[in-house]
C-alpha atoms as a PDB file:
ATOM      1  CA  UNK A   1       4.438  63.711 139.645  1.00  0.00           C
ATOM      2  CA  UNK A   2       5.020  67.164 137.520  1.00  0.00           C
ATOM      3  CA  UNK A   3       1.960  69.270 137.752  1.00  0.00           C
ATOM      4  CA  UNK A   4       0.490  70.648 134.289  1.00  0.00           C
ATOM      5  CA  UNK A   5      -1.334  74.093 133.449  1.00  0.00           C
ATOM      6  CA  UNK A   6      -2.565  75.833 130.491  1.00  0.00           C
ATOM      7  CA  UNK A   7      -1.368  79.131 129.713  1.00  0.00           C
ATOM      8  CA  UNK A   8      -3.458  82.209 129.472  1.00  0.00           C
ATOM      9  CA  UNK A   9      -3.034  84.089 126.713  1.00  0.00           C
ATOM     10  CA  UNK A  10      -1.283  86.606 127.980  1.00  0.00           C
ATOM     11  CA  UNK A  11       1.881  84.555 129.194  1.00  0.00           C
ATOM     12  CA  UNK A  12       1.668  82.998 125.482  1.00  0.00           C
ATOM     13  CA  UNK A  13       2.165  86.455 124.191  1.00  0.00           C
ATOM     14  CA  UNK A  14       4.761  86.994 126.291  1.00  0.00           C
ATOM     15  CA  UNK A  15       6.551  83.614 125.643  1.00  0.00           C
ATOM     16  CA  UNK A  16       6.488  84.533 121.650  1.00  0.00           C
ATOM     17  CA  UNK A  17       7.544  87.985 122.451  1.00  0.00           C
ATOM     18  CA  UNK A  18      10.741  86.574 123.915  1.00  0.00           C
ATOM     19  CA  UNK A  19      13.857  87.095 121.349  1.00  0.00           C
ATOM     20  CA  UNK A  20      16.151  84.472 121.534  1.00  0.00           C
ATOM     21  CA  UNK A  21      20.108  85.050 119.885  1.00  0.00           C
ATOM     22  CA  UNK A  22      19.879  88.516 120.583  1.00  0.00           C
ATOM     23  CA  UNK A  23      23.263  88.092 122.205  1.00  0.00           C
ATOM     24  CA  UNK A  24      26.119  90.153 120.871  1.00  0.00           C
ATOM     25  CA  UNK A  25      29.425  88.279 119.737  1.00  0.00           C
ATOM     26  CA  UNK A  26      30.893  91.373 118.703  1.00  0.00           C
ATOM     27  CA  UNK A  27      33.756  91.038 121.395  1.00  0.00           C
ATOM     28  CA  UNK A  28      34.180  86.900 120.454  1.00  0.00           C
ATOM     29  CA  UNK A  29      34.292  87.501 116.885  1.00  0.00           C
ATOM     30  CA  UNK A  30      36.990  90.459 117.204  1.00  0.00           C
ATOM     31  CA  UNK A  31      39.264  88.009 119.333  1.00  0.00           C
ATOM     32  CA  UNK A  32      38.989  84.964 116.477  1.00  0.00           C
ATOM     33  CA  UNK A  33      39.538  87.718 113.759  1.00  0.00           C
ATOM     34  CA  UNK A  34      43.169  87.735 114.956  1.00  0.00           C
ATOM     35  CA  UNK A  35      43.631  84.272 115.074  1.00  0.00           C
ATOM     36  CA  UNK A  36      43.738  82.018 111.956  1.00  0.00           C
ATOM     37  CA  UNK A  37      43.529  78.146 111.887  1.00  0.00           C
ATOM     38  CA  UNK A  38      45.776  75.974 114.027  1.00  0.00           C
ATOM     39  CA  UNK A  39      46.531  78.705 116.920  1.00  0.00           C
ATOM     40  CA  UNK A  40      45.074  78.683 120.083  1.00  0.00           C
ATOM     41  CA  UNK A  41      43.253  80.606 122.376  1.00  0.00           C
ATOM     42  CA  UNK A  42      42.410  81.104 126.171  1.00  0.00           C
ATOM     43  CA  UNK A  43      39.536  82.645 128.177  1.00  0.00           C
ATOM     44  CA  UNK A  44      39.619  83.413 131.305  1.00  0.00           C
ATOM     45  CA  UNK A  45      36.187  83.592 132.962  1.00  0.00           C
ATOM     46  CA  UNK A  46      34.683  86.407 135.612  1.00  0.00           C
ATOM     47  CA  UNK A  47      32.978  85.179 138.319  1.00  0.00           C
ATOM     48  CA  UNK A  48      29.633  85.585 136.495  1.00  0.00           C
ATOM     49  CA  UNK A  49      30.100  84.092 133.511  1.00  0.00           C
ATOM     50  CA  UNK A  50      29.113  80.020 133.056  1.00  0.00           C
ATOM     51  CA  UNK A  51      31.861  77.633 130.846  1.00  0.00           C
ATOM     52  CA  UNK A  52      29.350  76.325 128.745  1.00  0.00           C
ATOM     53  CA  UNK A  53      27.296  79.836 127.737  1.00  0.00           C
ATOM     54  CA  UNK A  54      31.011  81.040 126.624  1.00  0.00           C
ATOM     55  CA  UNK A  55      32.031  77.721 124.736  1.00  0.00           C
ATOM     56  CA  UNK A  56      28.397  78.076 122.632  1.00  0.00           C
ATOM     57  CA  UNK A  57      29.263  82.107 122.247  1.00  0.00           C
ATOM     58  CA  UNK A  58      32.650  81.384 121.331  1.00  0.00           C
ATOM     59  CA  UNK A  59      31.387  78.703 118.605  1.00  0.00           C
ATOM     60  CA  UNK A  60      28.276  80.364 117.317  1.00  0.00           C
ATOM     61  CA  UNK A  61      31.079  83.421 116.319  1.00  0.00           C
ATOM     62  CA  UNK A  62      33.561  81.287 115.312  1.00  0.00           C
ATOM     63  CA  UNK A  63      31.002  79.847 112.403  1.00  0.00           C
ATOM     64  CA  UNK A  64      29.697  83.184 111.475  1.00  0.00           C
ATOM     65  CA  UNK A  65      33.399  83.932 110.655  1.00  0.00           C
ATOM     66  CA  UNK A  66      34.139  80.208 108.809  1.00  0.00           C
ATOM     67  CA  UNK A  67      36.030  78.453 111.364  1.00  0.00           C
ATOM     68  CA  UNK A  68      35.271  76.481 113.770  1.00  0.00           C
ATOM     69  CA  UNK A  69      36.757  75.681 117.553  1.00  0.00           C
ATOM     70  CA  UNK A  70      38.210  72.609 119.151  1.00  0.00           C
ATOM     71  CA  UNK A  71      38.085  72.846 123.079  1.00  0.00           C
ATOM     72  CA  UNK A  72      40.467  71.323 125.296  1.00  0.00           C
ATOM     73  CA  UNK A  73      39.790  70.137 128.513  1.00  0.00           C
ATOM     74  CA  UNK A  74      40.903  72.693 131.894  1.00  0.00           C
ATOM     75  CA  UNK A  75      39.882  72.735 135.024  1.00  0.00           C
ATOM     76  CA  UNK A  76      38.794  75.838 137.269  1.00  0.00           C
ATOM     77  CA  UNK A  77      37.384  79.118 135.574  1.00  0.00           C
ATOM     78  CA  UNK A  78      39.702  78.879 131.759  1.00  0.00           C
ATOM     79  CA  UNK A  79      38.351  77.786 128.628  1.00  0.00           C
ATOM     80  CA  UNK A  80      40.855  76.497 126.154  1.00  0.00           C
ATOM     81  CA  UNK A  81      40.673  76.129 122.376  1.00  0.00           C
ATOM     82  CA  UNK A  82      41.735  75.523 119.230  1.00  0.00           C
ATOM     83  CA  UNK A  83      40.889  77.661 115.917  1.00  0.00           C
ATOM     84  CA  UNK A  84      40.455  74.646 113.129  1.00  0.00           C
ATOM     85  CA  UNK A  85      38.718  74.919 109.901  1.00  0.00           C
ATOM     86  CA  UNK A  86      35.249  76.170 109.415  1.00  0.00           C
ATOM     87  CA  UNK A  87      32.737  73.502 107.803  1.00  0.00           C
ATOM     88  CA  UNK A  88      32.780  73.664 103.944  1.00  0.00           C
END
């Protein structure tokens, strides 16, 4: 059974202090910038980094710059995708 607690108001502070999307896509949105719709891209991921937290970074600057991405499935540490059309 989870285990519930109030928080003081000091952890609350904390929690709203928190800045979320503070993340810079300055390096994504330079790579898209030379690629227009229908070519294709490939990322090849450091030991660090986490698929998923580079498919959302890759997307979130991929609408800030009117297009969107189309992922293809890989295996291993490469992330795959397709530059299509941004939502009108």
């Amino acid at each position: 059974m989870p285990k519930f607690r109030r928080l003081s108001t000091e952890e609350m502070a904390a929690m709203r202090s928190y800045r979320r999307g503070t993340v810079d896509l300055t390096e994504y949105s330079a790579f898209l910038q030379h690629l227009g719709v229908g070519d294709g891209g490939e990322i090849l991921l450091d030991a660090g980094d986490v698929k998923r937290t580079v498919k959302r970074r890759l997307t979130r600057a991929a609408h800030l710059s009117g297009k969107d991405v189309r992922y293809r499935r890989t295996e291993g540490n490469v992330v795959r995708f397709e530059v299509r059309p941004g939502p009108e």
